[in-house]
Protein backbone atom coordinates (compact mmCIF):
# COMPACT_ATOMS: atom_id res chain seq x y z
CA UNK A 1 19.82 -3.02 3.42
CA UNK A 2 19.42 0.05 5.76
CA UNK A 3 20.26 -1.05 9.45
CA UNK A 4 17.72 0.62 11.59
CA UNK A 5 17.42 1.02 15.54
CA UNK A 6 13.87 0.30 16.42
CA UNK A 7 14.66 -3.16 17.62
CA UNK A 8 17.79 -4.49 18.26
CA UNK A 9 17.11 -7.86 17.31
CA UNK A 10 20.68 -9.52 19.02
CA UNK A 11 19.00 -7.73 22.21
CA UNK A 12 15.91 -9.00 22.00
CA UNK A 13 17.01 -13.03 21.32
CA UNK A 14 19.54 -12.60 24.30
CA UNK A 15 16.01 -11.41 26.60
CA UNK A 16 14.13 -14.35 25.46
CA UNK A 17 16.76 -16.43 26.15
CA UNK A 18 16.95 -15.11 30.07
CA UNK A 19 13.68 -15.13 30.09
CA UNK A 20 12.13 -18.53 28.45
CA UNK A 21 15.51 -20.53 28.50
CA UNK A 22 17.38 -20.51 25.65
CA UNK A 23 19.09 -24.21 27.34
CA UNK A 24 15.67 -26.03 27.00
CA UNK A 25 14.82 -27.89 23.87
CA UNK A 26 13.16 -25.76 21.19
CA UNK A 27 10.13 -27.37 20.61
CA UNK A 28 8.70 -30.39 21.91
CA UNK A 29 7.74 -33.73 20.11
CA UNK A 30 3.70 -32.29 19.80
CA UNK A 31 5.43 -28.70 18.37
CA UNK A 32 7.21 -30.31 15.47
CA UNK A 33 4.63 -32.52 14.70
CA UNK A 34 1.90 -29.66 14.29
CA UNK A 35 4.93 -27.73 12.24
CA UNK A 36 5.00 -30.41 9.91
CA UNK A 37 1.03 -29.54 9.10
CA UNK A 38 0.35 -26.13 9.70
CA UNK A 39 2.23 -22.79 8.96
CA UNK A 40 1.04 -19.46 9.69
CA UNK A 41 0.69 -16.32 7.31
CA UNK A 42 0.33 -12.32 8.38
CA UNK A 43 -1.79 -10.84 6.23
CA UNK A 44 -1.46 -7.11 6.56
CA UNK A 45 -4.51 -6.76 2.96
CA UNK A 46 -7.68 -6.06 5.78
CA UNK A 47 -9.82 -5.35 2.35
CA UNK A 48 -9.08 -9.12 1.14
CA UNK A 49 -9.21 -11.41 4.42
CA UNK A 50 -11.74 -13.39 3.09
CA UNK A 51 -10.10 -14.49 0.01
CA UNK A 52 -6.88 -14.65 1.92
CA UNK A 53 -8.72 -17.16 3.96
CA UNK A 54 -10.30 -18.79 0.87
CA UNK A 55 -6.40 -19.73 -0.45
CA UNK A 56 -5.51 -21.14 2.48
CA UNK A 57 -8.48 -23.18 2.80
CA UNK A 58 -7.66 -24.74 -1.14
CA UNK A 59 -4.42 -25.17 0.16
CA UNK A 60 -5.03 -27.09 2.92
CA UNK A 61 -7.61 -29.10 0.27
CA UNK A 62 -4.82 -29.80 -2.30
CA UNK A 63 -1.87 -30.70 -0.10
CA UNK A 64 -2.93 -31.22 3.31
CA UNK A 65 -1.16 -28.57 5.30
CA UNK A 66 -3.06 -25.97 7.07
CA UNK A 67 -1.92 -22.48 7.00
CA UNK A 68 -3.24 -19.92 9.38
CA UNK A 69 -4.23 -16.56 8.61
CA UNK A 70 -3.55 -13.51 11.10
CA UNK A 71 -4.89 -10.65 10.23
CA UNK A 72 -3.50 -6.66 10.81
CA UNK A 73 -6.55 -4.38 11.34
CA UNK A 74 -7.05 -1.32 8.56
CA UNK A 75 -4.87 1.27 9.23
CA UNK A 76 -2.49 -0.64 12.36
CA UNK A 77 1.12 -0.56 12.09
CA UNK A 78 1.88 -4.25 10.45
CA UNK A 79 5.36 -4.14 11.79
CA UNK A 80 4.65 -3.30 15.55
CA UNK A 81 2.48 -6.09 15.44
CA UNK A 82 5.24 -8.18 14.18
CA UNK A 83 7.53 -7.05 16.22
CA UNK A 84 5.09 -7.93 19.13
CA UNK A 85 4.72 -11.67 17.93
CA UNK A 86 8.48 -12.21 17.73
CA UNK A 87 8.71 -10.52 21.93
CA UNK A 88 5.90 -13.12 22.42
CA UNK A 89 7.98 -15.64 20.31
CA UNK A 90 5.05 -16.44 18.10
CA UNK A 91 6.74 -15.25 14.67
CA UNK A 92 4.47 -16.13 11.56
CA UNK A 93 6.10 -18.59 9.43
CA UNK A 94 5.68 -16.26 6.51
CA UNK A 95 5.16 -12.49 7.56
CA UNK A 96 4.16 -9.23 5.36
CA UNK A 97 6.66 -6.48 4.83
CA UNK A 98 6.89 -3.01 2.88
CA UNK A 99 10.11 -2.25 1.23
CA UNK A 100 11.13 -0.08 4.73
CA UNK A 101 10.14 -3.25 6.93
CA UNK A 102 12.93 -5.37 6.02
CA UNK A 103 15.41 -3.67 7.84
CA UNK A 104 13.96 -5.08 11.47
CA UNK A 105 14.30 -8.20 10.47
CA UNK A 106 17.95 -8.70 8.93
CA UNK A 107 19.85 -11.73 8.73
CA UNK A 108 16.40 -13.42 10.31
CA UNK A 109 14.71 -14.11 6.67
CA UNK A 110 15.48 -16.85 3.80
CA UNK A 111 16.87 -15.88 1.09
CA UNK A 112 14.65 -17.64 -1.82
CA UNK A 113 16.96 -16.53 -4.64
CA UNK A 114 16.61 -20.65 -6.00
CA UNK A 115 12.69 -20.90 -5.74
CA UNK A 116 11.76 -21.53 -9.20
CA UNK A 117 9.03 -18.75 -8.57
CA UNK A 118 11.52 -16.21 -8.74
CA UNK A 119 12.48 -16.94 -12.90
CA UNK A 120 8.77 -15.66 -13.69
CA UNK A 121 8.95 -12.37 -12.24
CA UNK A 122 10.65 -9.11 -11.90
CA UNK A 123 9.05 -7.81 -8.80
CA UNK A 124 10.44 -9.95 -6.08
CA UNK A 125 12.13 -7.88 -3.13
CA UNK A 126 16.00 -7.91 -3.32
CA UNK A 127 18.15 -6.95 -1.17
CA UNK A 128 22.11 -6.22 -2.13
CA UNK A 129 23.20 -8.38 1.15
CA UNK A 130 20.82 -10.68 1.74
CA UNK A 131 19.49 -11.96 -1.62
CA UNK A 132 15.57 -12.22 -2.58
CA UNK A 133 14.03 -11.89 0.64
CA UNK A 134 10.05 -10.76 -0.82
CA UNK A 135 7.43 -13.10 -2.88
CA UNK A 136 5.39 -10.43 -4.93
CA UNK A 137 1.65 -11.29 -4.67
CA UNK A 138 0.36 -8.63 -6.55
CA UNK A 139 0.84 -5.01 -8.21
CA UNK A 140 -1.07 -1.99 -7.03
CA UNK A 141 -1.21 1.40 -8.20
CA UNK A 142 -1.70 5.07 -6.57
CA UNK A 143 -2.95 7.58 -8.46
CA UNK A 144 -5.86 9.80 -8.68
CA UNK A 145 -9.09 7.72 -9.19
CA UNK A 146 -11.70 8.44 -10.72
CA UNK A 147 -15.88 7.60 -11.45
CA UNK A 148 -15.73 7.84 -15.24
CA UNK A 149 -18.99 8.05 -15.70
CA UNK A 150 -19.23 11.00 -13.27
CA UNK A 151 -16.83 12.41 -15.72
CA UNK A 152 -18.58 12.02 -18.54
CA UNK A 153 -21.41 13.67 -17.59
CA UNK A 154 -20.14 16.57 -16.45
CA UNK A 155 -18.20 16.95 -19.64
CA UNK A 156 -14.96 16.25 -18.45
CA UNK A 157 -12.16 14.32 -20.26
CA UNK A 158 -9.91 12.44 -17.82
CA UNK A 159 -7.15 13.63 -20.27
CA UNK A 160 -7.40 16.20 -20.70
CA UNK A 161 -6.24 16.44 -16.19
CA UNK A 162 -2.34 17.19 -17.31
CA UNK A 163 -1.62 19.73 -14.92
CA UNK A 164 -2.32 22.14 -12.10
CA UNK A 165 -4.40 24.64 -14.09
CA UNK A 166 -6.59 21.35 -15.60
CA UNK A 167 -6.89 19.83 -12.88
CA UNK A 168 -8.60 22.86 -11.01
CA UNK A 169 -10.86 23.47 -14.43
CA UNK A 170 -11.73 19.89 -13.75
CA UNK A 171 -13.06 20.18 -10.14
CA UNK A 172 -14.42 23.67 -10.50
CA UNK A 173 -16.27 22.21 -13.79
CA UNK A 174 -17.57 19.68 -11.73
CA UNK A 175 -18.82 21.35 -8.30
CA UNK A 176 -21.04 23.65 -10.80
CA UNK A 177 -22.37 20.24 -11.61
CA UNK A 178 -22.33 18.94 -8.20
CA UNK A 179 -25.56 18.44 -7.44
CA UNK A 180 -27.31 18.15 -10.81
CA UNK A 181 -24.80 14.73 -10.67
CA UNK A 182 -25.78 13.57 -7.19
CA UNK A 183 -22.49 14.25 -5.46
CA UNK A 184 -21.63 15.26 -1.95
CA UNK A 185 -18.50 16.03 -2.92
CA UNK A 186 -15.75 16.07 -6.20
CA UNK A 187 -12.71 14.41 -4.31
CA UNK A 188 -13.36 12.43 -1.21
CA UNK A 189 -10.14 13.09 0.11
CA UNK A 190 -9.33 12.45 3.79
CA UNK A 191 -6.80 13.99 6.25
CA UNK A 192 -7.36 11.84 9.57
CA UNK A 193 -4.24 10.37 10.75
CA UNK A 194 -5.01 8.14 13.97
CA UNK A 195 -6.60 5.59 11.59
CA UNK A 196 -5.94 6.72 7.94
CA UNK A 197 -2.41 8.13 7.79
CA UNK A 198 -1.04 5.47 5.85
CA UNK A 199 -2.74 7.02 3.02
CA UNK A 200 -1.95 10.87 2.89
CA UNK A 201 0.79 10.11 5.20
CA UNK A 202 2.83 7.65 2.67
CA UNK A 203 0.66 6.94 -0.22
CA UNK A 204 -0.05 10.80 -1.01
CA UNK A 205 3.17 11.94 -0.32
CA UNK A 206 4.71 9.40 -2.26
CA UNK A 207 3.35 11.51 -5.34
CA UNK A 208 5.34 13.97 -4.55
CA UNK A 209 8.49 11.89 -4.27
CA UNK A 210 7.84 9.98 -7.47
CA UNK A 211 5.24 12.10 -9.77
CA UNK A 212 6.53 12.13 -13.37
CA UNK A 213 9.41 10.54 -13.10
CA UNK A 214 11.09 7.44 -14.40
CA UNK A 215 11.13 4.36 -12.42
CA UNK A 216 14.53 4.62 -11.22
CA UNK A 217 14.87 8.38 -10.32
CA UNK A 218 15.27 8.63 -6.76
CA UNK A 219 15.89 12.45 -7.03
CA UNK A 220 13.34 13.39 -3.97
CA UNK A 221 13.58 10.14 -1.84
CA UNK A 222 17.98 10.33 -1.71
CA UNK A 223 17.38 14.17 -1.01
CA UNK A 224 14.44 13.29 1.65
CA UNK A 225 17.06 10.09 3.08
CA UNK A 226 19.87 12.94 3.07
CA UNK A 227 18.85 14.64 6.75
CA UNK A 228 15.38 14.80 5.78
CA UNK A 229 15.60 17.38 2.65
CA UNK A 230 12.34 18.51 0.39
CA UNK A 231 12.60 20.09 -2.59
CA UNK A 232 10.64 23.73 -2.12
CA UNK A 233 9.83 24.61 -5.38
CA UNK A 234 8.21 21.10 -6.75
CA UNK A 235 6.71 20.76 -3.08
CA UNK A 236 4.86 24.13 -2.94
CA UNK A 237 3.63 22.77 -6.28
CA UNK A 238 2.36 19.57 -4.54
CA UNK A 239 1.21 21.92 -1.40
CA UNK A 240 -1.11 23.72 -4.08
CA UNK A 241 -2.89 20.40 -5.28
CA UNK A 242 -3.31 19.32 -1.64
CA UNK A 243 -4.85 22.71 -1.10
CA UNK A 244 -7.16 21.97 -3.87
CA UNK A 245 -8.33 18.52 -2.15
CA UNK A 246 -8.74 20.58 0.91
CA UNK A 247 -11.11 22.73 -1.09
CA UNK A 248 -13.14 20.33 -2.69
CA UNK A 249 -13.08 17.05 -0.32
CA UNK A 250 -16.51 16.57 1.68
CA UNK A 251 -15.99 18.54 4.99
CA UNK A 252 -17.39 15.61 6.87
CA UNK A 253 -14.89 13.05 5.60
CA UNK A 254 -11.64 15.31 5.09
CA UNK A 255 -10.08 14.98 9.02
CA UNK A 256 -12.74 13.67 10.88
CA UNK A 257 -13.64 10.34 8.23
CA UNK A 258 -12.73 6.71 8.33
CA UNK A 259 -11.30 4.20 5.01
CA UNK A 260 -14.66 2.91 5.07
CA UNK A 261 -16.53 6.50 5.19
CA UNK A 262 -14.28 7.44 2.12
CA UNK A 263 -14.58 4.34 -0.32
CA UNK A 264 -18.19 3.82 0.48
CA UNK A 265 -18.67 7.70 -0.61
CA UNK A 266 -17.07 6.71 -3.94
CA UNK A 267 -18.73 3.35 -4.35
CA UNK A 268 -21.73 4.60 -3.82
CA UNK A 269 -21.41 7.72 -6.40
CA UNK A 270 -21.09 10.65 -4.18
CA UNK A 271 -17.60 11.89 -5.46
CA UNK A 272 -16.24 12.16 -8.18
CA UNK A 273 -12.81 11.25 -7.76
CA UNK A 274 -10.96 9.28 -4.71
CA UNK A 275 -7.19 9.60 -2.76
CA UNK A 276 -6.98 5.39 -2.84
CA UNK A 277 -4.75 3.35 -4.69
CA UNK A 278 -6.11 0.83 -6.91
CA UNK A 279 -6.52 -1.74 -3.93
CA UNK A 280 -10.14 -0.27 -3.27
CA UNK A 281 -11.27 -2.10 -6.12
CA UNK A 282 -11.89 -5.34 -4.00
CA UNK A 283 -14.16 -3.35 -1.73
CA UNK A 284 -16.02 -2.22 -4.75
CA UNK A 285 -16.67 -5.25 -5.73
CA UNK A 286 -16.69 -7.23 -2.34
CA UNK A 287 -18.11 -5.18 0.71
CA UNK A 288 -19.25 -1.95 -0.98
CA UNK A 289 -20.71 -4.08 -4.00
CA UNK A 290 -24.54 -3.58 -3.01
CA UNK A 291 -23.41 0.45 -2.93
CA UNK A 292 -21.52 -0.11 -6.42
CA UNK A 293 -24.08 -1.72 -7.87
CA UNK A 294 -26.85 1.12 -7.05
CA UNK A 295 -24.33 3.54 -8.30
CA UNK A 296 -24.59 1.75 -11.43
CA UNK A 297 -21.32 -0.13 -11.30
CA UNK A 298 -19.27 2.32 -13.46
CA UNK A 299 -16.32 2.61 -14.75
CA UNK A 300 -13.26 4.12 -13.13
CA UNK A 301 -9.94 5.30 -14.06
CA UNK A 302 -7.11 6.76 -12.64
CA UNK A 303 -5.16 10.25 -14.00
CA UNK A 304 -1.86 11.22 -12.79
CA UNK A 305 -1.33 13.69 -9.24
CA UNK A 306 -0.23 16.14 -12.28
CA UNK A 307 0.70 19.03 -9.42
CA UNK A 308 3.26 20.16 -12.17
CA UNK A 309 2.38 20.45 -15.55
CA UNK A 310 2.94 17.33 -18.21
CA UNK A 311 3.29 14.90 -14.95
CA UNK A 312 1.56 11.52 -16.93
CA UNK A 313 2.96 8.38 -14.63
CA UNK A 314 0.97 6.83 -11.99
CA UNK A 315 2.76 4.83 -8.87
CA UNK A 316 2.84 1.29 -9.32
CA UNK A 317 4.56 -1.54 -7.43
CA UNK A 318 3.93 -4.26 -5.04
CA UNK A 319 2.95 -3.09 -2.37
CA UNK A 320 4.35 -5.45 0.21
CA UNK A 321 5.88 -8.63 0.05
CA UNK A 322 5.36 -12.27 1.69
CA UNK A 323 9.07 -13.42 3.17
CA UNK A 324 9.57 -16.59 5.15
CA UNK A 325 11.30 -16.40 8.89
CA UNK A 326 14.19 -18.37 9.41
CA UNK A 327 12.76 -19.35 13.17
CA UNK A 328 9.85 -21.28 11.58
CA UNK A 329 8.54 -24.05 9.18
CA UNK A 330 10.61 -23.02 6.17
CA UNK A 331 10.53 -25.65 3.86
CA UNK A 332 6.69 -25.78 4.34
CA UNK A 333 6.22 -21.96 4.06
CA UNK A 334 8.68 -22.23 0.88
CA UNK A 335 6.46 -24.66 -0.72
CA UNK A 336 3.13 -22.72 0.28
CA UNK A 337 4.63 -19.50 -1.54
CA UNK A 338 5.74 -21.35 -4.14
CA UNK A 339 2.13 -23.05 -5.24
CA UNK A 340 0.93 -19.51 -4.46
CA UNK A 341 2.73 -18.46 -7.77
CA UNK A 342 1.00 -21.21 -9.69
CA UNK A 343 -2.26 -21.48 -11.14
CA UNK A 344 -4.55 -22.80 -8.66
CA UNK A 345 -3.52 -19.73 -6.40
CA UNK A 346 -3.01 -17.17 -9.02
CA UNK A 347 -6.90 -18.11 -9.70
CA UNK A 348 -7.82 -17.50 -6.42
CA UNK A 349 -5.80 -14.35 -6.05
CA UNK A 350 -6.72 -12.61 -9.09
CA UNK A 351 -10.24 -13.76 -9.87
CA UNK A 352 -11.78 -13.35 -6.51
CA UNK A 353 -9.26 -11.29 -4.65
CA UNK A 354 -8.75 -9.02 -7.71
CA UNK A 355 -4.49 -8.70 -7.64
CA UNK A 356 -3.17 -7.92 -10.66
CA UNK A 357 -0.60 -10.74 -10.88
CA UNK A 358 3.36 -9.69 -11.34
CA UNK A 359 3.82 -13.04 -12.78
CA UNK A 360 4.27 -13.29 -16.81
CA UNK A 361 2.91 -16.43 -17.21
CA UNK A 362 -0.62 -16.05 -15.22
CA UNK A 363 -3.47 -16.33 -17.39
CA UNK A 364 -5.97 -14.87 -15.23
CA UNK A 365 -7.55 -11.48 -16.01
CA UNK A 366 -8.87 -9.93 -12.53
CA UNK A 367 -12.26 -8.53 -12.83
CA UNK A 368 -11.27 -6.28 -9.95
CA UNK A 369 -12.61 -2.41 -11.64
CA UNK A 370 -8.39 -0.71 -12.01
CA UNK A 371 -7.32 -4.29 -13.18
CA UNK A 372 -7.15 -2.87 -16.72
CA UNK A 373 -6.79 0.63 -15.64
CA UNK A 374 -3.10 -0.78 -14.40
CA UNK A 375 -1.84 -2.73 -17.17
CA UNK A 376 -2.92 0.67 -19.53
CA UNK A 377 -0.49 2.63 -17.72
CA UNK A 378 2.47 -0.28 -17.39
CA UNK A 379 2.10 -1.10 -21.52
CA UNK A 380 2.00 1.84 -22.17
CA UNK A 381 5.68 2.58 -19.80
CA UNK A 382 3.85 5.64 -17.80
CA UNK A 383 4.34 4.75 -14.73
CA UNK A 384 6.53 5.67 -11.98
CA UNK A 385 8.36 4.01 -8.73
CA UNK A 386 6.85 3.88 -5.06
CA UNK A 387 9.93 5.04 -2.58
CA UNK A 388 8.21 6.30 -0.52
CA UNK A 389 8.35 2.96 0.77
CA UNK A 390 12.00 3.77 1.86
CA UNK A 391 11.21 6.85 3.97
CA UNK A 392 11.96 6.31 7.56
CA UNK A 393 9.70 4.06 8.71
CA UNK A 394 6.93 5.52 10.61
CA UNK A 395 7.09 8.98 9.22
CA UNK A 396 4.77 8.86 6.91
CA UNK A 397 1.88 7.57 8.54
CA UNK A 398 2.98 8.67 12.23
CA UNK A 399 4.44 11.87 11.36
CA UNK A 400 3.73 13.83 8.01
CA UNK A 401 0.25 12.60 8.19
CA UNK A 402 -0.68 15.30 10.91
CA UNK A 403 0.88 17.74 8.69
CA UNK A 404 -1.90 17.12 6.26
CA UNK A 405 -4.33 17.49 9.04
CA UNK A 406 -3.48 20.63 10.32
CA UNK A 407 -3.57 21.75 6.57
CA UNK A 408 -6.61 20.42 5.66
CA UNK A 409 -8.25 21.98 9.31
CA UNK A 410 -6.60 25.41 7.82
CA UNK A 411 -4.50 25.25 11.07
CA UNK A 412 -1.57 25.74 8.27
CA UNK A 413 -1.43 27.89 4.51
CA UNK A 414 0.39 26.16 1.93
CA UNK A 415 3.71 28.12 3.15
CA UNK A 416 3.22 26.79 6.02
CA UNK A 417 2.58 23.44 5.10
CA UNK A 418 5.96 23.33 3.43
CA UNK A 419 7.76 24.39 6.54
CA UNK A 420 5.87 22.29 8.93
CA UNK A 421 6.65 19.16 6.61
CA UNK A 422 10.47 20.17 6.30
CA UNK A 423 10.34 20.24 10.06
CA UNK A 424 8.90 17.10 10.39
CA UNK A 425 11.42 15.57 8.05
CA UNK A 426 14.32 17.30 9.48
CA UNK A 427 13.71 16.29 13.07
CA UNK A 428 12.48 12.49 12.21
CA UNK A 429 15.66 11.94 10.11
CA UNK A 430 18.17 13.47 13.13
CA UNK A 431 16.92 11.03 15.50
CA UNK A 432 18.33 7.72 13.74
């Protein structure tokens, strides 16, 4: 596991200790009592809270114990506000992490390599030192989605999108169209990074780290780990198919529009394709499903970021993990994971949350719009890793994310979005 420096976490038990009293019992008689019937559970999936909620609710209905549900807002950094709970001393019994999270929290999380859970699937969160620290709750994919029947229309096969050179055909066919098909825009891309640079920030640039490759090349990510290195010639590729967002986004979503500006633009029929993973699918058919439904509810796909020509993989993984914290209710937060990988749960989390489960034995089918769209591209092996999720943390959504902006405001040219993200890189990386 990569040791990081954000928080020393020695430092930070010794000030809690001066400060609260490390010499005074733990808990008192009325803590461990309410332990025994309650946990508590960050959820860091804003789009699902309600059906977050709704499993905890059957939960507490089959076996008694309550778990409560703390929510991260759209767009916050999940691991400042965990790091804020455990200053406070208020640690969630099970907390949410991304692959580049663990590192804050080692030798402080169970290792739940002997939960039975963990013999039905293969996308649990290991670590080489510290065992399986991450419960997989569901698989997501990035890629670049699409309103099929938009497509259609306009005369456009989806596979024909194999490269640069299609994919421009694609979009130019389609803003001829534009508004014979009702659209404000082809792509509803967006370059804002105060509240959306998680997604061009790490989910966008994570195409260019993973794009076409096998699952376990780590070409781009070791070189990107390595001081902070990009590849020039594949990234002026990528550069040029960001350029072409920039062209053909909707000018009043691409740096000045919110998550729920963009996905209600696509729900509702006004573009044509979308930067979001697979995970707006619950909005579709939860929030935006009034919008949806007007639009006709219509199919959607999802084609490659083929910035390089024969690129056919999407980026699929789990997105984050659940992992239990060795300050709190373990055995009870065990158990509540484990259930949650059993049918009852999977139920709730695929039928009405729409996760596509990671484990082999679920036999729930999420009606969630990518659900198939996913298991296409995994049956059919095309699909490619998420590091990105191992970049420094923060530099993504807190650096290279206002990169994109000053691109897509035409502050930078596609030179000089290259140098201005090697810069970014460079310095970010000789700061740890």
């Amino acid at each position: 596991m990569t040791k990081r420096a954000i928080i020393p976490l020695a430092l930070l038990t010794a000030f809690m200790c001066l400060t609260s009293g490390c010499g005074n019992q733990a808990a008192s008689d009325a803590d461990v009592s309410e332990s025994t019937t309650s946990i508590s559970l960050l959820n860091t999936k804003g789009e699902v809270t309600s059906q977050i909620e709704a499993l905890a609710k059957q939960y507490q209905a089959e076996t008694g114990v309550e778990v409560k549900v703390l929510g991260v807002e759209t767009g916050a950094d999940a691991q400042a506000t965990l790091k804020g709970y455990y200053l406070a001393d208020q640690m969630p019994d099970i907390i949410a992490c991304e692959s580049s999270g663990f590192g804050n929290w080692e030798g402080l999380l169970v290792d739940m390599s002997d939960q039975d859970w963990t013999k039905r699937t293969d996308a649990a969160y290991i670590d080489s030192e510290y065992g399986t620290l991450g419960f997989p709750y569901t698989t997501e994919a990035i890629g670049l989605a699409y309103n099929a029947d938009i497509l259609e229309k306009a005369g456009v096969d989806p596979s024909s999108i194999t490269g640069p050179d299609s994919m421009k055909a694609a979009f130019e066919k389609i803003d001829a169209k534009k508004d014979q098909l009702g659209l404000t825009a082809v792509i509803g891309f967006c370059a804002e990074p105060e509240n959306l640079g998680w997604s061009a920030g790490n989910h966008i640039t994570g195409a260019y780290i993973d794009s076409g490759l096998s699952r376990q090349d780590t070409t781009y990510i070791d070189l990107l780990k390595n001081g902070g290195g990009i590849d020039d010639t594949r990234f002026s590729h990528f550069a040029d198919m960001i350029g072409l967002f920039n062209e053909y986004s909707d000018p009043a979503l691409l740096t000045k529009g919110s998550y729920d500006d963009q996905v209600m633009g696509f729900a509702s029929g006004k573009y044509a394709f979308i930067t979001q993973g697979s995970w707006i699918g619950a909005l579709l058919t939860g929030g935006d499903a009034d919008a949806y439904a007007k639009a006709g509810n219509f199919k959607v796909g999802m084609a490659p970021y083929a910035f390089e020509e024969g690129m056919d993989t999407i980026l699929t993984s789990a997105p984050s993990w659940w992992a239990v914290s060795k300050e709190g209710n373990v055995e009870a937060a065990l158990a509540f994971l484990q259930w949650c990988s059993e049918d009852s749960a999977q139920q709730i989390l695929v039928e009405q949350a729409g996760f596509v489960s990671p484990f082999v034995d679920c036999k729930y089918v999420a009606s969630d719009p990518f659900a198939s769209v996913i298991s296409s591209y995994i049956s059919a092996g095309k699909t490619s890793s998420w590091h990105w999720m191992e970049m420094a943390e923060g530099l993504g959504q807190n650096g290279f994310s206002y990169v994109y902006q000053k691109y897509a405001n035409g502050e930078l040219d596609a030179a000089g979005f290259l140098r201005e993200f090697k810069k970014v890189a460079s310095d970010w990386y000789s700061k740890l």
